[in-house]
Protein backbone atom coordinates (compact mmCIF):
# COMPACT_ATOMS: atom_id res chain seq x y z
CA UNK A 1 -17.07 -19.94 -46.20
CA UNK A 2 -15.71 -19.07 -42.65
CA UNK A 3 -13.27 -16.02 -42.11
CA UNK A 4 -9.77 -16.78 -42.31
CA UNK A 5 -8.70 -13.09 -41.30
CA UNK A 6 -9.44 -10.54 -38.89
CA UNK A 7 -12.01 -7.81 -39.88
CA UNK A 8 -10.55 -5.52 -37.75
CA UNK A 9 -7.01 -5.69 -39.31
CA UNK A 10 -8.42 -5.60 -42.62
CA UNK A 11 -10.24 -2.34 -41.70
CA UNK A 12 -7.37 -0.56 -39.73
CA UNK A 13 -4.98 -1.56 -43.07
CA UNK A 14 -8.01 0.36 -45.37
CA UNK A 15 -8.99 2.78 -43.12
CA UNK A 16 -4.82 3.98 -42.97
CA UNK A 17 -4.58 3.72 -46.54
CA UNK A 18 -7.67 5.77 -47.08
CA UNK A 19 -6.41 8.38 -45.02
CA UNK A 20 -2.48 8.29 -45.94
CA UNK A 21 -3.97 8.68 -49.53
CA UNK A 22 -6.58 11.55 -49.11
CA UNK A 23 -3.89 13.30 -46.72
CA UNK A 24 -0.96 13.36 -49.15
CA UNK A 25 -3.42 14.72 -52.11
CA UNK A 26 -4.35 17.72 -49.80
CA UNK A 27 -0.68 18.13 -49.27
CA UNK A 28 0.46 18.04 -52.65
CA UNK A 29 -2.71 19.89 -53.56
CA UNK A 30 -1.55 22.58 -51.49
CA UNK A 31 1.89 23.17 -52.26
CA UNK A 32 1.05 23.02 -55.91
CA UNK A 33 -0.58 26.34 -57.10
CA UNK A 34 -3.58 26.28 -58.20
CA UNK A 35 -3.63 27.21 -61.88
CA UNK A 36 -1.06 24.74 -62.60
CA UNK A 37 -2.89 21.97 -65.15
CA UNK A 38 -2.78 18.35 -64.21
CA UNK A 39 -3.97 19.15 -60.15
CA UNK A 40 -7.27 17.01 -61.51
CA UNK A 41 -5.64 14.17 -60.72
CA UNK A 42 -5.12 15.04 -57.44
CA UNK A 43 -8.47 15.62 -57.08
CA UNK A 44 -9.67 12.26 -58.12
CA UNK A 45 -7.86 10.90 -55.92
CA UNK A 46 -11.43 10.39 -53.74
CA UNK A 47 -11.84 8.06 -56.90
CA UNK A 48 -9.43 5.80 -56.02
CA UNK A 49 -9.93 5.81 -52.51
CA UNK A 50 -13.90 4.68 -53.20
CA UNK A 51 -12.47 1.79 -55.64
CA UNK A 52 -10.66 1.35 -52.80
CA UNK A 53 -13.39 0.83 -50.47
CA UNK A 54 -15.78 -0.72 -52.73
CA UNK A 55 -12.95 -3.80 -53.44
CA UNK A 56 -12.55 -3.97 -49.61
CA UNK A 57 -16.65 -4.26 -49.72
CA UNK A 58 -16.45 -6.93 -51.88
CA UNK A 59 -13.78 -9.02 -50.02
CA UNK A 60 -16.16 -9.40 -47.28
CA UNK A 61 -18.57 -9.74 -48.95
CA UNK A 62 -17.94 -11.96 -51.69
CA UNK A 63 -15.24 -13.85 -49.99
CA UNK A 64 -15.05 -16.86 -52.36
CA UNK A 65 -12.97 -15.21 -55.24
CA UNK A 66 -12.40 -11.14 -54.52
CA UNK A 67 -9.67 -11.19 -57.07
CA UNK A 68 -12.37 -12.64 -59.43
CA UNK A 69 -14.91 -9.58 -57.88
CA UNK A 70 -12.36 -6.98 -58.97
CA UNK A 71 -11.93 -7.64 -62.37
CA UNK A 72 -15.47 -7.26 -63.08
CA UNK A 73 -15.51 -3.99 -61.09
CA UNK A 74 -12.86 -2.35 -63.02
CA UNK A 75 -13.82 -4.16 -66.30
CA UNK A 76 -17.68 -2.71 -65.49
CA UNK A 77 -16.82 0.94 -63.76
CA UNK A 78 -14.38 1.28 -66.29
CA UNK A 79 -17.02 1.05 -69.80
CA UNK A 80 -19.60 2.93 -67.56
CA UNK A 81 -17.25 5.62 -67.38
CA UNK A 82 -16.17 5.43 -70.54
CA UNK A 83 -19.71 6.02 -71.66
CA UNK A 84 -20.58 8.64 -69.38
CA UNK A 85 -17.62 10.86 -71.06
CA UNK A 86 -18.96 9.84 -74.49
CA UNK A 87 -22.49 10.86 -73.38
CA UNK A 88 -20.97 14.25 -72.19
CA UNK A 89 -19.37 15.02 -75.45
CA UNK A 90 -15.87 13.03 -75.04
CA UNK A 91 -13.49 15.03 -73.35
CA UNK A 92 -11.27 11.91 -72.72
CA UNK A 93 -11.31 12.21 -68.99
CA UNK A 94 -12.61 8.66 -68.36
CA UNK A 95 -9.20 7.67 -70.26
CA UNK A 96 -7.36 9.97 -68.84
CA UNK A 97 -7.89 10.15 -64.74
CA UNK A 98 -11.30 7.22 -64.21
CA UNK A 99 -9.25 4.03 -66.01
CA UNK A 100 -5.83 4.71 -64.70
CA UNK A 101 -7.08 5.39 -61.29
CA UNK A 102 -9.59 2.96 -61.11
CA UNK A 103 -6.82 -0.14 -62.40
CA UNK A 104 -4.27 1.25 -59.95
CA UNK A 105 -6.54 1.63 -57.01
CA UNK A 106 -8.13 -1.95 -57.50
CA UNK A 107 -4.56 -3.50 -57.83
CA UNK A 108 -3.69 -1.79 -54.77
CA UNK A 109 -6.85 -3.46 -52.86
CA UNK A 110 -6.32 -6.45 -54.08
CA UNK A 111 -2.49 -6.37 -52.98
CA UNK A 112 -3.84 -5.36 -49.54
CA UNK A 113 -6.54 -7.57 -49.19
CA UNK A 114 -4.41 -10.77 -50.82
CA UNK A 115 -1.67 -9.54 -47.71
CA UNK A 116 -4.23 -8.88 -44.95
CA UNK A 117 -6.56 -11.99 -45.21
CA UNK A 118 -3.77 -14.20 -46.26
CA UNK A 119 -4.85 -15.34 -49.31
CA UNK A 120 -3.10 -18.46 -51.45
CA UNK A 121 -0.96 -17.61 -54.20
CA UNK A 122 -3.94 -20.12 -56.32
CA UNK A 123 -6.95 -18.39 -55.15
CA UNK A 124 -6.02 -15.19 -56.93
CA UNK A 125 -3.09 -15.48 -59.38
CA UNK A 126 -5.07 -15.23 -62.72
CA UNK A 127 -7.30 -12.62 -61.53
CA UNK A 128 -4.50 -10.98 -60.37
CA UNK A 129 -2.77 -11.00 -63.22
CA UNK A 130 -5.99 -9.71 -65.52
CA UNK A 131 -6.00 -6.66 -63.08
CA UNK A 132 -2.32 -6.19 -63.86
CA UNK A 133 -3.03 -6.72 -67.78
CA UNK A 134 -5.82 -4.13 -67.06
CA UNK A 135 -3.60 -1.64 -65.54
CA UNK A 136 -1.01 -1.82 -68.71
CA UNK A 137 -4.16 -0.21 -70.64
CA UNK A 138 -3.35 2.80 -70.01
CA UNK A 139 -0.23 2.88 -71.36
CA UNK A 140 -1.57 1.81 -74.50
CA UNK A 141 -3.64 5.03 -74.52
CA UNK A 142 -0.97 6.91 -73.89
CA UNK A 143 1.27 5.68 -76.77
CA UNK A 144 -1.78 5.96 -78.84
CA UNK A 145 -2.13 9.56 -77.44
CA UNK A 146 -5.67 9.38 -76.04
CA UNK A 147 -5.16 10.93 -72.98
CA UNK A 148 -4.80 14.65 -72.03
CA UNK A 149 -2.87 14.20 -68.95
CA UNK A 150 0.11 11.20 -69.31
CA UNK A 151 0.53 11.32 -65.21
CA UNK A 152 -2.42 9.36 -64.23
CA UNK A 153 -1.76 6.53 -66.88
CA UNK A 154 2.01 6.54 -66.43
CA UNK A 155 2.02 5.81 -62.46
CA UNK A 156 -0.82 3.29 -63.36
CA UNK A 157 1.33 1.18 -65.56
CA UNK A 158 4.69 1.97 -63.01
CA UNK A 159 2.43 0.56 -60.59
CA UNK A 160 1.21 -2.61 -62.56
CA UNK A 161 5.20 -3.28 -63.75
CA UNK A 162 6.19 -2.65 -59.89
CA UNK A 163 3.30 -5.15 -58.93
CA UNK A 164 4.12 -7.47 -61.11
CA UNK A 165 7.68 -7.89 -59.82
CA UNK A 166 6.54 -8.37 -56.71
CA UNK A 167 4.45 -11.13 -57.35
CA UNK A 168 7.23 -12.88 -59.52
CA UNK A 169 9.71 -12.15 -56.25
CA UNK A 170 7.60 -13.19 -53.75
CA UNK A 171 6.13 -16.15 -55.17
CA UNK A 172 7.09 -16.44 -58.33
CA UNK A 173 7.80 -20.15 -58.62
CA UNK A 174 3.89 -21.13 -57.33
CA UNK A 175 2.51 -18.25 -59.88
CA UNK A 176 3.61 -20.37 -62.42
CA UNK A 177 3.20 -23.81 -61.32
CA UNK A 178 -0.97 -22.32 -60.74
CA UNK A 179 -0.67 -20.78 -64.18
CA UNK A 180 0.72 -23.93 -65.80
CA UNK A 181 -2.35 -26.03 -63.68
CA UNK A 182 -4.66 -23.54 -64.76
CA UNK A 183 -3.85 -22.56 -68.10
CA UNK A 184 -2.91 -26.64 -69.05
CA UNK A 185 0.35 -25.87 -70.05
């Protein structure tokens, strides 16, 4: 399947990201002081900037459906994380910082990638909307109290409801002609 983008935009849009990211976690990092709870958030922030990377990977990569690619990254990081904190003793931090961060970051890719490489609304609406349906986990765990920390999982789901609005406002009307083709409806 031949390129319909330029690799170099793509990589200037992620590399900017990546930085603007990783910059305003050192600056919040530093005006915060340091035995204030909740700063390992900030911290993780590396976390989301590797999902970040790795979706990017992926688009070039597997160029044929990287919406598709996604939600099997964050469906499979996400259960290997969750594991690994069960294997450690469960101290809820894969619920807590990996999920929210990982849903948010991948949505965030995927919003960048959809943008940069010009991607039709049909290519990636229902994938789309699964990593938006994954993102509202994490409000679920925080209603169900799960999580130490609600930050993480709150600006997750503000991000999947803000996400989702934009999709419905920017093309909402051939989101749901695809899901009515897709779903039969």
């Amino acid at each position: 399947m031949p390129l319909r983008f330029s690799r170099s935009r793509l990589l200037r849009a992620l590399v900017l990201t990546s930085l603007a990211l990783v910059l305003a976690s050192f600056l919040v990092q530093l005006l915060i002081s340091p035995g204030v709870s909740g700063l390992g958030v900030l911290r993780s922030v590396w976390l989301a900037v590797a999902s970040l990377w790795l979706v990017a990977l992926m688009a070039v990569r597997k160029r044929r459906n990287i919406a598709k690619s996604t939600v099997y990254f964050v469906v499979l990081a996400g259960l290997v994380c969750v594991y690994w904190d069960f294997l450690l003793g469960w101290s809820a931090w894969s619920l807590t910082y990996v999920v929210p961060i990982l849903c948010a970051s991948s949505l965030l890719a995927v919003m960048i990638v959809v943008r940069v490489m010009r991607i039709e609304v049909g290519e990636h609406i229902v994938y789309s909307g699964l990593i938006v349906i994954l993102g509202l986990t994490p409000l679920v765990f925080l209603a169900l109290g799960w999580v130490n920390t609600p930050l993480p999982s709150a600006l997750c789901g503000a991000l999947c409801v803000l996400a989702l609005g934009l999709l419905q406002l920017s093309s909402g009307s051939a989101a749901r002609h695809e899901l009515a083709k897709r779903l039969h409806l």
